[in-house]
N, C-alpha and C. Protein backbone atom coordinates (compact mmCIF):
# COMPACT_ATOMS: atom_id res chain seq x y z
N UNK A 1 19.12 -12.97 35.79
CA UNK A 1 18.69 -13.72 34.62
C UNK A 1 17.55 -13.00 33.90
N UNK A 2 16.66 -12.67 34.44
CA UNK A 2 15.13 -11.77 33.85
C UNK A 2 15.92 -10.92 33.25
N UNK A 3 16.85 -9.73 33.88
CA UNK A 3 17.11 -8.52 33.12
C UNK A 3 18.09 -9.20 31.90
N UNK A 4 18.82 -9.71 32.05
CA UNK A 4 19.52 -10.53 30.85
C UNK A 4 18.70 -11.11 29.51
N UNK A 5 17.45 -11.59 29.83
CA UNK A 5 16.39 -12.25 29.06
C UNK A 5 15.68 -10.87 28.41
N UNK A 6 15.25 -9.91 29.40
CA UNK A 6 15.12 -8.38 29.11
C UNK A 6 15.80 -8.15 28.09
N UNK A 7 16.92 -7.42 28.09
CA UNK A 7 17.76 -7.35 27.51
C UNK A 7 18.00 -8.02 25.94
N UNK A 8 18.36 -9.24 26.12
CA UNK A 8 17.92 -10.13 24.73
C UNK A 8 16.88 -10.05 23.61
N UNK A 9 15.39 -9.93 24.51
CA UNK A 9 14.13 -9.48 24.00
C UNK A 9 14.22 -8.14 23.16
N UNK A 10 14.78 -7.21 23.67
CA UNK A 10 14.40 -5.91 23.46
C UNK A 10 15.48 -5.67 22.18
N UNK A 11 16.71 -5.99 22.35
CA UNK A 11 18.11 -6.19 21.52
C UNK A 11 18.08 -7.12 20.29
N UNK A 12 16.89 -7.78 20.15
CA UNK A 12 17.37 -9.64 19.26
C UNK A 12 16.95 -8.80 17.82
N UNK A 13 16.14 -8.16 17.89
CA UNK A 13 15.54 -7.49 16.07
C UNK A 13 16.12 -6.24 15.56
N UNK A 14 16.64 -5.55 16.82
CA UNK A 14 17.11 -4.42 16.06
C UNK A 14 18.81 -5.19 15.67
N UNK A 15 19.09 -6.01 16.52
CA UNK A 15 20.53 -6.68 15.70
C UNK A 15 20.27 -6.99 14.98
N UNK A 16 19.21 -7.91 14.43
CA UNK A 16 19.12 -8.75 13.59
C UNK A 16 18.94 -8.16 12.17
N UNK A 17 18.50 -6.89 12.25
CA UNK A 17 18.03 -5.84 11.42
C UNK A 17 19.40 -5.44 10.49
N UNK A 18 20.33 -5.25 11.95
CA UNK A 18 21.38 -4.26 11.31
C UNK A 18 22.88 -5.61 10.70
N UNK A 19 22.40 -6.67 11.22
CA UNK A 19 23.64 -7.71 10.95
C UNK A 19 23.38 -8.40 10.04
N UNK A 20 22.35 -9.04 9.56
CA UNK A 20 21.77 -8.94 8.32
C UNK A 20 22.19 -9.17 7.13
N UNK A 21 21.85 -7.39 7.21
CA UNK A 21 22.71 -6.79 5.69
C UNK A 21 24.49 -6.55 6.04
N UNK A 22 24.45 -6.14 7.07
CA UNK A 22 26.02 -5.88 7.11
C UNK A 22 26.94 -7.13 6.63
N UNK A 23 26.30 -8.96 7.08
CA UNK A 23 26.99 -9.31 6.96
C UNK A 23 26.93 -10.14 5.40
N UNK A 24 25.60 -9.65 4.78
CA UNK A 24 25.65 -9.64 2.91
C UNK A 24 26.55 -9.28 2.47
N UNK A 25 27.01 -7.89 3.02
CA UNK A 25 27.64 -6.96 2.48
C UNK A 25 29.27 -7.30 2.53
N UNK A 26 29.88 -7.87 3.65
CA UNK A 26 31.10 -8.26 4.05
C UNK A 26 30.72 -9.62 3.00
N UNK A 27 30.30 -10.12 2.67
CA UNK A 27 30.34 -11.64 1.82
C UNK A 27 30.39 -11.20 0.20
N UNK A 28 29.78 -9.92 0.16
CA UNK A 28 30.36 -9.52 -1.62
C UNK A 28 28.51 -9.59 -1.98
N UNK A 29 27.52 -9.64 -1.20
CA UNK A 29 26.28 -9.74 -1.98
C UNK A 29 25.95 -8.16 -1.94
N UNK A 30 25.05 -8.17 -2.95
CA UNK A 30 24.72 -6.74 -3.29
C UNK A 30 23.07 -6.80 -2.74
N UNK A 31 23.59 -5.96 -1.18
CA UNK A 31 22.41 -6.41 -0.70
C UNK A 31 20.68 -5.72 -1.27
N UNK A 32 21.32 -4.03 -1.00
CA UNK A 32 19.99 -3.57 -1.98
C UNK A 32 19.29 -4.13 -2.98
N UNK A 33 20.05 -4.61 -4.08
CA UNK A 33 19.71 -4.82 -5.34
C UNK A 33 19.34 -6.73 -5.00
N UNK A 34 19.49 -7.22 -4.24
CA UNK A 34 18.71 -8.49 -3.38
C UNK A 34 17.29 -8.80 -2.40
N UNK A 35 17.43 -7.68 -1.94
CA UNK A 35 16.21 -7.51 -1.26
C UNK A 35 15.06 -6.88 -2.03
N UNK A 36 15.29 -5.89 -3.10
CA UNK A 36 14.44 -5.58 -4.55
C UNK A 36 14.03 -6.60 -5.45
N UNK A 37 14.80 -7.44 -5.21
CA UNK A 37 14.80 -8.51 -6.10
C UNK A 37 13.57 -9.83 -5.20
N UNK A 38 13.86 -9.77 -4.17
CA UNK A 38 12.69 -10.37 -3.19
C UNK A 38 11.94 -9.71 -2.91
N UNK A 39 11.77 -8.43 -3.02
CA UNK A 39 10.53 -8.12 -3.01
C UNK A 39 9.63 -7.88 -3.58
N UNK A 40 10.49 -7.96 -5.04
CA UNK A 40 9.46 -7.87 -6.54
C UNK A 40 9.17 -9.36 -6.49
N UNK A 41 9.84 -10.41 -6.01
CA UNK A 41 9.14 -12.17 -6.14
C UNK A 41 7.56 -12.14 -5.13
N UNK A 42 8.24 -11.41 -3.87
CA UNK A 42 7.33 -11.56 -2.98
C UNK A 42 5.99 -11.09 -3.89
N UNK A 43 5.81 -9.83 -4.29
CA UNK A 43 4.63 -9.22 -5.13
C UNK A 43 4.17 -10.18 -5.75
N UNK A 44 4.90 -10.85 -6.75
CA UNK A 44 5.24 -11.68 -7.84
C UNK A 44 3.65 -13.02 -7.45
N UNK A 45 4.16 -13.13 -6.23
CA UNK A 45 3.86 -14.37 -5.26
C UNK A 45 2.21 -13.80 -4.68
N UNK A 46 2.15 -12.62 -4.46
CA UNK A 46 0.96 -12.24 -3.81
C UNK A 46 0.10 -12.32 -4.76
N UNK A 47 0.30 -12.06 -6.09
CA UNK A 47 -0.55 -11.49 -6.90
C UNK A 47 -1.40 -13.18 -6.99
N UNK A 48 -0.58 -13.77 -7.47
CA UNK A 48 -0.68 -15.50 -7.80
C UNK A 48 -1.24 -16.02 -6.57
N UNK A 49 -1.50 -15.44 -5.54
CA UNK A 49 -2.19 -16.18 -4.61
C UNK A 49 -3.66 -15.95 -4.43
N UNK A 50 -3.67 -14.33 -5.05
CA UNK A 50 -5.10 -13.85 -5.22
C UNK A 50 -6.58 -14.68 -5.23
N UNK A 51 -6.33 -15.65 -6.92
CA UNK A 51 -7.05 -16.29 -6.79
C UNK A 51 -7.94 -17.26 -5.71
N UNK A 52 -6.56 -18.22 -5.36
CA UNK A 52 -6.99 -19.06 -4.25
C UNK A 52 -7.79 -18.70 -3.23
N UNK A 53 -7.06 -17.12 -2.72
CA UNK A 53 -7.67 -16.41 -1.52
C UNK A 53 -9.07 -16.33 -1.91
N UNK A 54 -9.35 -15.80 -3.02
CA UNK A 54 -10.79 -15.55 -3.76
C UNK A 54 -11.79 -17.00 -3.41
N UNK A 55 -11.29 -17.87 -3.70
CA UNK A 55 -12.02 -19.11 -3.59
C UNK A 55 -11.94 -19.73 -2.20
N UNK A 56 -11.36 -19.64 -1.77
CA UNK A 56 -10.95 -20.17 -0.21
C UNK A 56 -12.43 -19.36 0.70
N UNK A 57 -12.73 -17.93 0.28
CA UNK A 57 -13.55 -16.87 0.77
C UNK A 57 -15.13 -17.28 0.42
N UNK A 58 -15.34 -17.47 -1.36
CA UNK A 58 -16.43 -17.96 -1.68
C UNK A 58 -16.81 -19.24 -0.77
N UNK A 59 -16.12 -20.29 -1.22
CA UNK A 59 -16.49 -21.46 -0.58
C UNK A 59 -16.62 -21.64 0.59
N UNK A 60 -16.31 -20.97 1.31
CA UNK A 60 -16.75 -20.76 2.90
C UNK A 60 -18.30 -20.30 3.37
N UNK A 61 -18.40 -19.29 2.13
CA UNK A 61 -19.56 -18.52 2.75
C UNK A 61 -20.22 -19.29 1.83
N UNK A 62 -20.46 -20.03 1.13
CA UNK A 62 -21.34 -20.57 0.38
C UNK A 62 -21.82 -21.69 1.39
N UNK A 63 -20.42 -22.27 2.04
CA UNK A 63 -20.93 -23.47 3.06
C UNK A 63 -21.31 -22.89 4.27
N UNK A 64 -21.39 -21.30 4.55
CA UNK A 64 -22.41 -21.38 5.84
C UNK A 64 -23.41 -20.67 5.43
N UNK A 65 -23.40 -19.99 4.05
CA UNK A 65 -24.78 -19.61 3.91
C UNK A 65 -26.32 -20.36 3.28
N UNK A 66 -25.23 -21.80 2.60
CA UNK A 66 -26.14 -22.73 2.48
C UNK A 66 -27.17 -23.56 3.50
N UNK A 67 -26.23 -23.23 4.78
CA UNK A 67 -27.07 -24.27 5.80
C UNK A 67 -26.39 -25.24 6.32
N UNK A 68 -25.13 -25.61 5.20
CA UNK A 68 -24.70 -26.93 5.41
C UNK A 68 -24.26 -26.61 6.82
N UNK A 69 -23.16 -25.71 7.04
CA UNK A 69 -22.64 -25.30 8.84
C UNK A 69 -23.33 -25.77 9.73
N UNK A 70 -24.21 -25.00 9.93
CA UNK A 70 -25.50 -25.79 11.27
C UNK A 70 -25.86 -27.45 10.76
N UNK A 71 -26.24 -27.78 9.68
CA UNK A 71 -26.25 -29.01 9.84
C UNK A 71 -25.57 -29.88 10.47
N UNK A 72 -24.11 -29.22 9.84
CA UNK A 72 -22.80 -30.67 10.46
C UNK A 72 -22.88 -30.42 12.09
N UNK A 73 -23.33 -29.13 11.91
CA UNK A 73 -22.81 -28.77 13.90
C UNK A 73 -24.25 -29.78 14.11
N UNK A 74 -24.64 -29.71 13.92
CA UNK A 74 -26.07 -30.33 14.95
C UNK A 74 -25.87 -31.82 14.82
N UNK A 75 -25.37 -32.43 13.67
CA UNK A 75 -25.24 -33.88 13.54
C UNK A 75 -23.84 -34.15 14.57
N UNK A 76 -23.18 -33.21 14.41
CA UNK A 76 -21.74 -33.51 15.53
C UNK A 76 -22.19 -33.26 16.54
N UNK A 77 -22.95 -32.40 17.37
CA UNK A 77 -23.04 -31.88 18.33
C UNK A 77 -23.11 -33.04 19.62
N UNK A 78 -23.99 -33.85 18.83
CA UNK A 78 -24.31 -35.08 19.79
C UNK A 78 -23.08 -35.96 20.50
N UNK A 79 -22.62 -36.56 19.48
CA UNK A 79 -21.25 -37.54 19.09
C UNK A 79 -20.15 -36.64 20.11
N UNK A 80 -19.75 -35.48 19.99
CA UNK A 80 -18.64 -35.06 20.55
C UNK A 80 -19.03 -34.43 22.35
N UNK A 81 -20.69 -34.64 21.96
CA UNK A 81 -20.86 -33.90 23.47
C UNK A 81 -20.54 -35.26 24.21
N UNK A 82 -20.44 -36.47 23.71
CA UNK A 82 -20.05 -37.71 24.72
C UNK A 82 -18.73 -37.55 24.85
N UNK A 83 -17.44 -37.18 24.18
CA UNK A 83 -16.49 -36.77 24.15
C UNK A 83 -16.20 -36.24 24.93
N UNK A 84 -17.14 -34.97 25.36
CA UNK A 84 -16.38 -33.98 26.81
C UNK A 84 -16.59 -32.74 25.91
N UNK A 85 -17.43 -32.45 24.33
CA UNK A 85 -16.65 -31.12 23.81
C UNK A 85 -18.39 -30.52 23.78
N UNK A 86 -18.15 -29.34 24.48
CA UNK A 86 -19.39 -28.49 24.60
C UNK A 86 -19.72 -28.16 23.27
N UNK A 87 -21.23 -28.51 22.98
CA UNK A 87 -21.72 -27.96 21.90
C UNK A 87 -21.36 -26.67 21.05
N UNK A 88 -21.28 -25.87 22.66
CA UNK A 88 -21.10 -23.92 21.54
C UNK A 88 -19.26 -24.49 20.93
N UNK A 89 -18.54 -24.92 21.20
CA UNK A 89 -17.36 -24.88 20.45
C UNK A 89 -17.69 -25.72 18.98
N UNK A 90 -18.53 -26.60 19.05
CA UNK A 90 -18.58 -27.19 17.75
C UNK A 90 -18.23 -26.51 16.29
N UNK A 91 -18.81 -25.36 16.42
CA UNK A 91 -18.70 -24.51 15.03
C UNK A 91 -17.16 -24.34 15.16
N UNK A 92 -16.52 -23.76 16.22
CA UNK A 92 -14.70 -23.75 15.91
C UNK A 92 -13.83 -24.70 15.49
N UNK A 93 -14.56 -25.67 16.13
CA UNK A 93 -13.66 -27.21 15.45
C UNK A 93 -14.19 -27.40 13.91
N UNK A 94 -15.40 -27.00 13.59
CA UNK A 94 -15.48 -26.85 12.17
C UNK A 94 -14.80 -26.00 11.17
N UNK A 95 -14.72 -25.13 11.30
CA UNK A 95 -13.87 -23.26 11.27
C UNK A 95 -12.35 -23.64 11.26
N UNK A 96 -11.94 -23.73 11.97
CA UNK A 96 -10.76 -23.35 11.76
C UNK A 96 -9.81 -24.02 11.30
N UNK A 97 -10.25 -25.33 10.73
CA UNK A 97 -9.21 -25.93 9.80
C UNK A 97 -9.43 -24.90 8.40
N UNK A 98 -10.49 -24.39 7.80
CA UNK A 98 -10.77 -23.64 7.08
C UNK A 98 -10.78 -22.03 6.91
N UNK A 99 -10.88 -21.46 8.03
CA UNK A 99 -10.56 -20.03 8.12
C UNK A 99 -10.04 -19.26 9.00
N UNK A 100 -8.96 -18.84 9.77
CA UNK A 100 -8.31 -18.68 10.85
C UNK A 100 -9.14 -16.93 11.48
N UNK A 101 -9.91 -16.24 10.13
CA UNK A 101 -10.71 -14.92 10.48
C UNK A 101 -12.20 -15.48 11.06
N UNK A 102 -12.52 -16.27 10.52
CA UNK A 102 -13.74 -16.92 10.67
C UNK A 102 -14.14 -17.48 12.43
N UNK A 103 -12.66 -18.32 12.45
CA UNK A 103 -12.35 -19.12 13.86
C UNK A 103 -12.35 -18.14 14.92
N UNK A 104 -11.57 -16.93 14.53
CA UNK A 104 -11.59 -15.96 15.39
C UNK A 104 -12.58 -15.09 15.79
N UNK A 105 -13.83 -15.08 14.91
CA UNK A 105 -14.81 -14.58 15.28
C UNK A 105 -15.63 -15.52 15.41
N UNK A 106 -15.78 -16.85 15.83
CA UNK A 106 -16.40 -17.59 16.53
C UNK A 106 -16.16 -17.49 17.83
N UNK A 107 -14.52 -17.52 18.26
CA UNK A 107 -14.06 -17.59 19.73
C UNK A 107 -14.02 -16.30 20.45
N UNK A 108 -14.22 -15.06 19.47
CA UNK A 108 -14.76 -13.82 20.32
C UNK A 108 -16.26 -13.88 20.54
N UNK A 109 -16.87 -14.65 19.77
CA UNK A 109 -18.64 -14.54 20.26
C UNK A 109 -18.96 -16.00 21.51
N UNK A 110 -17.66 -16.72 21.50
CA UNK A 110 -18.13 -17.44 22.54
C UNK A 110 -17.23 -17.16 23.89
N UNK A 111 -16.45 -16.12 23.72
CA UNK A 111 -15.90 -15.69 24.80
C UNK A 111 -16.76 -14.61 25.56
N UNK A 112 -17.30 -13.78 24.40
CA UNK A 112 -18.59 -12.35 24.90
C UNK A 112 -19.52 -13.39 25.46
N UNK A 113 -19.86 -14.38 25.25
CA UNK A 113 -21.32 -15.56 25.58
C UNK A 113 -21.11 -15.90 26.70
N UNK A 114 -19.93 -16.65 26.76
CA UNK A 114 -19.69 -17.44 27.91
C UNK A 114 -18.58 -17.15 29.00
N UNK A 115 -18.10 -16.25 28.61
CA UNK A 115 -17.06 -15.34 29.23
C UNK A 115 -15.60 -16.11 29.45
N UNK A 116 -14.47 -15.42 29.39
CA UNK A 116 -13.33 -15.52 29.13
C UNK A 116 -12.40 -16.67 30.10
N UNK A 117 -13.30 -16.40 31.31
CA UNK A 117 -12.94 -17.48 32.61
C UNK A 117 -13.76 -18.56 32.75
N UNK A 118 -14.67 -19.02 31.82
CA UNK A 118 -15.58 -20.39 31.37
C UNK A 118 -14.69 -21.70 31.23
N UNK A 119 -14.97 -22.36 31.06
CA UNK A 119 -14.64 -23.78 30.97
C UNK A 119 -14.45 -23.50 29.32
N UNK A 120 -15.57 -23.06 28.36
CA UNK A 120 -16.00 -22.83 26.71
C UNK A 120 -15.20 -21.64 26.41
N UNK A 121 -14.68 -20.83 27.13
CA UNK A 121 -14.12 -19.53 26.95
C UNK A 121 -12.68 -20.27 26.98
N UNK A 122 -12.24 -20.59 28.05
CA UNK A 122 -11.07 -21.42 28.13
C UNK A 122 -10.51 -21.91 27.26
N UNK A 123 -11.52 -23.08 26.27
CA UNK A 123 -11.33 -24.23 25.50
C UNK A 123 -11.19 -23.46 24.38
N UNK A 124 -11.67 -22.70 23.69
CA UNK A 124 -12.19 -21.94 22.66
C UNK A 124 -10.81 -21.35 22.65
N UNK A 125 -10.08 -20.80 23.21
CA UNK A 125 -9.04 -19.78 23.52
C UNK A 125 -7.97 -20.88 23.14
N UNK A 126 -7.71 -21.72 23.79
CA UNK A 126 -6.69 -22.81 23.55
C UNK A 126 -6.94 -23.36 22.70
N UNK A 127 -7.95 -23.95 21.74
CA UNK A 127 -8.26 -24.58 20.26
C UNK A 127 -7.97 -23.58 19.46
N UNK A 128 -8.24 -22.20 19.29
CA UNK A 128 -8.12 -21.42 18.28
C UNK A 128 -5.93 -21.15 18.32
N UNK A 129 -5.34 -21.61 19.46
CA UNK A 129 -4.47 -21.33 19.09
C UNK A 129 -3.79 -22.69 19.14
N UNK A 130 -4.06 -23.61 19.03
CA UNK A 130 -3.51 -24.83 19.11
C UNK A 130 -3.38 -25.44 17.73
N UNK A 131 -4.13 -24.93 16.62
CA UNK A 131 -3.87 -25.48 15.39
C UNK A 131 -4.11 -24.71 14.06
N UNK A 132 -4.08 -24.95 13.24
CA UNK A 132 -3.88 -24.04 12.22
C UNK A 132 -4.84 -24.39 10.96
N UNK A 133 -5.32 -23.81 9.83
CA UNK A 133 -6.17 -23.58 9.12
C UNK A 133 -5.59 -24.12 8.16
N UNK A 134 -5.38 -25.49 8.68
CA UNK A 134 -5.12 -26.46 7.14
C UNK A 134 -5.73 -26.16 5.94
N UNK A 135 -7.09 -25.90 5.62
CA UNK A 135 -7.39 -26.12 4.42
C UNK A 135 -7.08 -24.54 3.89
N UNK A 136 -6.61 -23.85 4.30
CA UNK A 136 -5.97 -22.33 3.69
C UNK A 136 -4.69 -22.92 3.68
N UNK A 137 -4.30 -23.30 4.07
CA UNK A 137 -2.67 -23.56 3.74
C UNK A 137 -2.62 -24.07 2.56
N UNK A 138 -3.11 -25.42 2.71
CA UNK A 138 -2.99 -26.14 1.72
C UNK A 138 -3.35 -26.24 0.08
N UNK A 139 -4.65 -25.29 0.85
CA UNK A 139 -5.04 -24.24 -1.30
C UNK A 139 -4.15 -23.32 -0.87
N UNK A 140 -4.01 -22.41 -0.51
CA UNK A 140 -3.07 -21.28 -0.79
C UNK A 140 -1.50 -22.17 -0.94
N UNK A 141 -1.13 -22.50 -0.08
CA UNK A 141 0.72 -22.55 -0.75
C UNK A 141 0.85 -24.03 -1.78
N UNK A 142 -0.02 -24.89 -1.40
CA UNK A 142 0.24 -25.37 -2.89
C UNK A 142 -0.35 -25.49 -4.14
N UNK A 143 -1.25 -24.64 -3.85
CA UNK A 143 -1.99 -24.10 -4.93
C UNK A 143 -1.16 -23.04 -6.09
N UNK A 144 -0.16 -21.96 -4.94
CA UNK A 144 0.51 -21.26 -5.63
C UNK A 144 1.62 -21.93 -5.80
N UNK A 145 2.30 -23.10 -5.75
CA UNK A 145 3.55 -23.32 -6.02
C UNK A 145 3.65 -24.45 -7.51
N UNK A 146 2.05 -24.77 -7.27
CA UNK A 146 1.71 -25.94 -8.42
C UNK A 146 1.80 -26.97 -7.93
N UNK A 147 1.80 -27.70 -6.67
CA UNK A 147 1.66 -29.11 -6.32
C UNK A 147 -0.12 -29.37 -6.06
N UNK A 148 0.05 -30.70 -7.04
CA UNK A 148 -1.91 -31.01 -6.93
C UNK A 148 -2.18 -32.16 -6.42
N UNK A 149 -0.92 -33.21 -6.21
CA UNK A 149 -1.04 -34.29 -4.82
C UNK A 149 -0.57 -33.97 -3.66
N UNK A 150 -1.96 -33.56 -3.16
CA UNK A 150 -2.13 -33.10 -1.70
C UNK A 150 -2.88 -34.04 -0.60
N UNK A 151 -3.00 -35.47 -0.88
CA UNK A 151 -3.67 -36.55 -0.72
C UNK A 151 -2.69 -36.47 1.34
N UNK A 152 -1.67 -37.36 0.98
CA UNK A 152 -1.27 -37.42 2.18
C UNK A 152 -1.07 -36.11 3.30
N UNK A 153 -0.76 -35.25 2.41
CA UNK A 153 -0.27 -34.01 3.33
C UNK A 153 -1.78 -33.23 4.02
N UNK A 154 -3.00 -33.59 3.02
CA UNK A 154 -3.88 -33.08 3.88
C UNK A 154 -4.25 -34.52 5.26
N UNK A 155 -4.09 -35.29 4.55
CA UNK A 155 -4.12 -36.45 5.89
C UNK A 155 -3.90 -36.10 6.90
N UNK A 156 -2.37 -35.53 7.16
CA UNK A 156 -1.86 -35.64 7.50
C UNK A 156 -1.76 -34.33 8.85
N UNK A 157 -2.27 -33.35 7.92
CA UNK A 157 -2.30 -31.92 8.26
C UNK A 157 -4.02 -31.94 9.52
N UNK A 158 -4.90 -32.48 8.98
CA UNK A 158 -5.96 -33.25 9.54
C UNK A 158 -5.88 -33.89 10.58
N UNK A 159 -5.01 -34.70 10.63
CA UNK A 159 -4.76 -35.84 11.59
C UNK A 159 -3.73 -34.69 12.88
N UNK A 160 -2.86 -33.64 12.29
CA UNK A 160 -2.37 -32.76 13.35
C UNK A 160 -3.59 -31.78 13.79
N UNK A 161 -4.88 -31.39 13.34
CA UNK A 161 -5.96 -30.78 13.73
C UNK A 161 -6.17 -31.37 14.85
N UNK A 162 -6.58 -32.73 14.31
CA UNK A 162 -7.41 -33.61 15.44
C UNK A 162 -6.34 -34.15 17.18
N UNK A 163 -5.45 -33.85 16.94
CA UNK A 163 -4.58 -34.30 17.98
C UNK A 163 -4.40 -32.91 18.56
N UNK A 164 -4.80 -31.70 17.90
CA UNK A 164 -4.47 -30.17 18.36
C UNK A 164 -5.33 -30.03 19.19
N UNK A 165 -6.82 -30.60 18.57
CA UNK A 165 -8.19 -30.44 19.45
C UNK A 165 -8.13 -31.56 20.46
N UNK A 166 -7.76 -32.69 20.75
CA UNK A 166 -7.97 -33.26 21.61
C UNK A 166 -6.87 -33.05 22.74
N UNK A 167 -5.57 -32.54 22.31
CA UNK A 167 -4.64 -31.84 23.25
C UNK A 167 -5.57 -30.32 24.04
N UNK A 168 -5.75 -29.88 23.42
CA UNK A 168 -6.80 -28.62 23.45
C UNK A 168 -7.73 -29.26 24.88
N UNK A 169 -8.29 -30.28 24.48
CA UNK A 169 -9.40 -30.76 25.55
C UNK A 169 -9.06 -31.12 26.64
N UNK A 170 -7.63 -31.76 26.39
CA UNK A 170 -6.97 -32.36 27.48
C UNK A 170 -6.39 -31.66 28.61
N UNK A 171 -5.77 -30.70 28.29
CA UNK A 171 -5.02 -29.34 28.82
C UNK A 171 -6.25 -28.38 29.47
N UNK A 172 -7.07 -28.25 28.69
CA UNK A 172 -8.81 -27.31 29.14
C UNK A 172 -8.89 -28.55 30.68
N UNK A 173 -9.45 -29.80 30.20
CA UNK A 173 -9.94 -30.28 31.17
C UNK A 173 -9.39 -30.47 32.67
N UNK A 174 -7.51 -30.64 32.53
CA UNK A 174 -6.55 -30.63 33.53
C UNK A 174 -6.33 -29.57 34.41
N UNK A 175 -6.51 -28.56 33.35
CA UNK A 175 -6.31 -27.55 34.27
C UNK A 175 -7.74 -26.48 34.72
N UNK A 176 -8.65 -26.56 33.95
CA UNK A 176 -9.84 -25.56 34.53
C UNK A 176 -10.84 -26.48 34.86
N UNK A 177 -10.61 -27.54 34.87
CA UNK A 177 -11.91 -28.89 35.23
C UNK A 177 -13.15 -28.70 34.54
């Protein structure tokens, strides 16, 4: 079974590569002149996202170079340390609904801190991959597509943060105590 799974692994992209187009091509699509055509949208698409990226970047560093960052961490710090959630992670649960580069260089400075086999190293490791950077998603793709009621979906997207981090805690706490 392993070498079979082997096998599969190593085999699944270069098929997928070559069957693809072959089977565009058996259907009558003109595959070259299709994939040029997506890749001038894709450009099309990058360029138009520019902006957002631009602002997504400012507003970040404006909110940790203002101060506000440490504030919220220190007003949360309290509240969630009854929770079970160690202070040094606070800044990641702040982070990474907002910046997934940002998050990641929080959880490498609390992995160098507290080291990789920590309880905070642990947690940090499993939160940064347990959920995703809602508020980049949500300016970037519907920012570029033109949708501006984003009311429920950030709810919503929020409400999957918060169940990411408390799964996160749950799983940390079960298994590394």
């Amino acid at each position: 079974m392993a070498e079979a799974l082997k096998l599969v692994s190593v085999w699944s992209i270069p098929f997928l590569i070559g069957f693809i187009p072959l089977f565009g091509r058996l259907r009558g699509v003109p595959v070259f002149d299709s994939f040029v055509a997506g890749a001038q949208e894709g450009f099309t698409m990058a360029v138009r996202m520019i902006p957002f990226l631009v602002g997504i970047v400012v507003a970040l560093s404006i909110f940790q170079a203002s101060g506000a960052m440490d504030a919220m961490i220190r007003l949360l710090a309290g509240p969630l340390a009854t929770l079970g959630i160690p202070a040094p992670v606070v800044p990641l649960l702040l982070v990474k609904p907002l910046s997934g580069g940002a998050a990641l260089g929080i959880t490498s400075g609390l992995l160098h801190h507290y080291g990789p086999d920590s309880f905070i190293g642990h947690l940090a490791s499993i939160l940064q991959s347990s959920t995703d950077t809602t508020f980049y998603v949500i300016t970037l793709y519907f920012g570029t597509v033109g949708i501006r009621r984003i009311r429920y979906a950030l709810y919503l997207a929020l409400f999957g943060d918060a169940v990411g981090f408390a799964a996160a805690l749950v799983v940390c706490r079960h298994l590394f105590g």
